[in-house]
Protein backbone atom coordinates (compact mmCIF):
# COMPACT_ATOMS: atom_id res chain seq x y z
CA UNK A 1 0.00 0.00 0.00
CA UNK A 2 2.77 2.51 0.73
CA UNK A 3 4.55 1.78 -2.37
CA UNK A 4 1.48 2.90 -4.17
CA UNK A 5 0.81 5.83 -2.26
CA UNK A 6 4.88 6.86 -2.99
CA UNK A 7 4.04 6.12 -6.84
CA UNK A 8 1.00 8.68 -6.92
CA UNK A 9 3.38 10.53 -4.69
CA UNK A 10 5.89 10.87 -7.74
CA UNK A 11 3.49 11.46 -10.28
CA UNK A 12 1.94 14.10 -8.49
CA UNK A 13 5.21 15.59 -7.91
CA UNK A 14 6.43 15.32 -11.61
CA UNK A 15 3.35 16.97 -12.92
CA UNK A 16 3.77 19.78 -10.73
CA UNK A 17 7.61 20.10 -11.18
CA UNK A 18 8.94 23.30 -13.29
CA UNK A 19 9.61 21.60 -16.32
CA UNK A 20 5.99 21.21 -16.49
CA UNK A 21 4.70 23.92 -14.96
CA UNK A 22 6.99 25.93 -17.53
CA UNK A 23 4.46 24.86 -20.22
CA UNK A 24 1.25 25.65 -18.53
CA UNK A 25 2.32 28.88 -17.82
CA UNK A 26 3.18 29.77 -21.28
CA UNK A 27 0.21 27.92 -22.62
CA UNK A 28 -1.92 29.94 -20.13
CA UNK A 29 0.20 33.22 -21.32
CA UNK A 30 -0.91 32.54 -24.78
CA UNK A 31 -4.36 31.80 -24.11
CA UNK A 32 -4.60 34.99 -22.44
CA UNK A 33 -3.43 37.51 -25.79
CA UNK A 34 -5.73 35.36 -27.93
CA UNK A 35 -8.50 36.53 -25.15
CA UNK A 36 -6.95 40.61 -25.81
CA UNK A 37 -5.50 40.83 -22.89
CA UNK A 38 -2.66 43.07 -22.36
CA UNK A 39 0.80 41.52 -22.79
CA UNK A 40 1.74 43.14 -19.44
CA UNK A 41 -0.70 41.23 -17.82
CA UNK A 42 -0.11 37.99 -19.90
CA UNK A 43 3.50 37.55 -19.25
CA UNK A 44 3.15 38.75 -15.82
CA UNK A 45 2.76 35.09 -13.88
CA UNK A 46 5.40 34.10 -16.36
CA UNK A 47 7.98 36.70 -15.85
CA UNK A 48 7.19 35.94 -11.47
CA UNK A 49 7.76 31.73 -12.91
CA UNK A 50 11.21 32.63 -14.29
CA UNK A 51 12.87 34.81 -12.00
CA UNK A 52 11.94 32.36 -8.91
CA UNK A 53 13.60 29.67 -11.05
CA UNK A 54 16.61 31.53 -12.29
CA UNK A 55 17.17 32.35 -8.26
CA UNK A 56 16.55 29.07 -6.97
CA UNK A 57 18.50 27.69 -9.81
CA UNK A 58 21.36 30.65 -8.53
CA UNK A 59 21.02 29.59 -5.05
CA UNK A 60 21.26 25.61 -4.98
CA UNK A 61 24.53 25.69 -6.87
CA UNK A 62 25.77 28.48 -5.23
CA UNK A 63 25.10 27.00 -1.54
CA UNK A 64 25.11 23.03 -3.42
CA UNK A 65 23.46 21.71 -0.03
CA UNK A 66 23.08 18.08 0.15
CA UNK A 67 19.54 16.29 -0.22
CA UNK A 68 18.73 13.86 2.44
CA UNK A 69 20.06 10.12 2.41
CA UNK A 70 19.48 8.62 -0.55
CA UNK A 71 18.68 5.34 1.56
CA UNK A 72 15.26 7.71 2.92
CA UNK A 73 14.33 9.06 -0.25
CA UNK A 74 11.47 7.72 -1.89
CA UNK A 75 12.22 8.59 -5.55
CA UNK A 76 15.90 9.13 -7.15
CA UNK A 77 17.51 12.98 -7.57
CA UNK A 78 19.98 14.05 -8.20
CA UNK A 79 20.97 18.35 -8.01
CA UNK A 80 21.58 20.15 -4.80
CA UNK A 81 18.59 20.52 -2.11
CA UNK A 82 18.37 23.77 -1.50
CA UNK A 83 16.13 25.75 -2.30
CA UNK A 84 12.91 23.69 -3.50
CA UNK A 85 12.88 24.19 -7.04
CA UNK A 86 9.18 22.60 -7.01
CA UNK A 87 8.22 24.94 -4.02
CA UNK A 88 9.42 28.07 -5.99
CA UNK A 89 7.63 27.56 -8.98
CA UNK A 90 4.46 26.67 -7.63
CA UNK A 91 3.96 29.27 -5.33
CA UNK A 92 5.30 32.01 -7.96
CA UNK A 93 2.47 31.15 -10.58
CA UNK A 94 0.13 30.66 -7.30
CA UNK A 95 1.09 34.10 -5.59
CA UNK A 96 1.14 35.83 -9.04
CA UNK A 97 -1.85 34.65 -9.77
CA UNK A 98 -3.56 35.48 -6.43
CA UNK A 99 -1.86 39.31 -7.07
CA UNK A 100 -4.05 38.87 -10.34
CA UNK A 101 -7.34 38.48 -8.14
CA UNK A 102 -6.53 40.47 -5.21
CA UNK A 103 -6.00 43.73 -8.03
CA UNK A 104 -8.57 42.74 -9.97
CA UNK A 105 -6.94 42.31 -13.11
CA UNK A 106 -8.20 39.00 -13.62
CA UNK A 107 -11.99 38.30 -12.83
CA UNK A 108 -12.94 34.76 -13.13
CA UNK A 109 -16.20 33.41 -12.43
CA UNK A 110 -15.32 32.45 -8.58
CA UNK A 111 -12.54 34.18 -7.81
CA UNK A 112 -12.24 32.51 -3.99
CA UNK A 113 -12.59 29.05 -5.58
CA UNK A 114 -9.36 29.86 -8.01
CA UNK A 115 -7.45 31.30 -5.80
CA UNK A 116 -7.91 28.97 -2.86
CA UNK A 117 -7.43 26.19 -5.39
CA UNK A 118 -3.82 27.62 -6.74
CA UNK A 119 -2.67 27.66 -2.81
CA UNK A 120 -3.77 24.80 -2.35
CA UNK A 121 -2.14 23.06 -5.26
CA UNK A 122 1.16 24.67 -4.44
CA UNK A 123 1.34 23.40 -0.81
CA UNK A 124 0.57 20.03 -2.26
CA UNK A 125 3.96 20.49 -4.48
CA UNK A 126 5.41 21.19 -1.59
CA UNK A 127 4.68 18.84 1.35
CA UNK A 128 5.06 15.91 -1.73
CA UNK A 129 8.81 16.95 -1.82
CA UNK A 130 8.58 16.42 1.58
CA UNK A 131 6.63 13.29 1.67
CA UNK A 132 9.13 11.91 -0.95
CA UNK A 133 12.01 12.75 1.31
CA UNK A 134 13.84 14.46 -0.93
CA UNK A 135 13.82 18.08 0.67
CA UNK A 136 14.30 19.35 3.76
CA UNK A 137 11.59 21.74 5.33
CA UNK A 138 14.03 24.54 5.27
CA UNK A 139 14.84 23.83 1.46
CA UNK A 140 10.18 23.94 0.83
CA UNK A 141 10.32 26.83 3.10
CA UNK A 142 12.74 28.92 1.16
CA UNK A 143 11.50 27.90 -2.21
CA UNK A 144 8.29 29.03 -0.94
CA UNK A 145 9.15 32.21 0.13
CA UNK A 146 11.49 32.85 -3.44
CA UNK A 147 8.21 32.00 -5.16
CA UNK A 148 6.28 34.33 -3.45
CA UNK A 149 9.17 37.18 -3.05
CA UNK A 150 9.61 36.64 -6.85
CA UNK A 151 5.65 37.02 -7.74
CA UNK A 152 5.32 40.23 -5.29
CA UNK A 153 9.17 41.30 -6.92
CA UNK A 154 7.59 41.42 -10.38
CA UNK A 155 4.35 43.09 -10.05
CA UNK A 156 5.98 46.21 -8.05
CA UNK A 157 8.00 46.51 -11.21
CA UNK A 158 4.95 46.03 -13.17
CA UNK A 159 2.90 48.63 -11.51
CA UNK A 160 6.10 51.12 -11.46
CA UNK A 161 6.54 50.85 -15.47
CA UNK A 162 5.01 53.54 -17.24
CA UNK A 163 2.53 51.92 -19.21
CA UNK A 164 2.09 53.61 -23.01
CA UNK A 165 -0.92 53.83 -24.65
């Protein structure tokens, strides 16, 4: 039974790892223009997306911390620990697009429903790296907080760009 669980675990964790998330945001970026909306607003989640990668990616081979014991760890990885790459992109596109809601610039249908749904998706990403034993809670943590830092980051600039007409 715990094998299985670990093998949903991994799946789980694989659909919501960057590499994947990369294309949903950039699908999602282009479904937005073909919808008219502005390109400020369309590449916003995935200009928060890439900077919390490129300083995660900065960061673990900078500090190159050590994941925990292989023997513990419930699927095979390989790059340094720290920060949670998984964590940082989740909560980036889930923070940006919360930013979206709280501003108003994006009005779906039920607005509560999305954006409790986006936090609650990236926590999942998260406490699965830790499920899988292949983070640390300080390495989630900090990927957490990049991915937020990186989402809150990019719309200051956004609002503090002159926009032209």
């Amino acid at each position: 039974m715990a094998t299985s669980a670990a093998q949903w675990a991994a799946v789980i964790s694989t659909a919501l790892s960057p590499r994947y998330l990369a294309i949903v945001v950039i699908l999602v970026a282009v479904y937005a223009l073909f919808r008219k909306t502005s390109l400020r607003i369309a590449s916003y989640v995935p200009a928060a997306f890439v900077l919390a990668q490129a300083t995660t990616t900065v960061l673990k081979h900078t500090i190159n911390r050590e994941r925990p014991p292989v023997a513990a760890q419930l699927v095979e990885t390989h790059d340094p620990s720290f920060p949670s790459g998984h964590s940082s992109a989740a909560f980036a596109i889930a923070a940006a697009l919360v930013i979206l809601l709280w501003t108003k610039q994006w009005q779906p249908r039920h607005p509560g429903m999305v954006g409790v749904g986006v936090v609650v998706v990236a926590s999942i990403s998260a406490a699965l790296r830790l499920y899988l034993k292949v983070h640390w809670l300080s390495d989630v943590l900090a990927g957490s907080a990049i991915g937020i830092a990186a989402a809150i980051i990019v719309w200051m600039v956004y609002r503090a760009r002159p926009r032209v007409r």
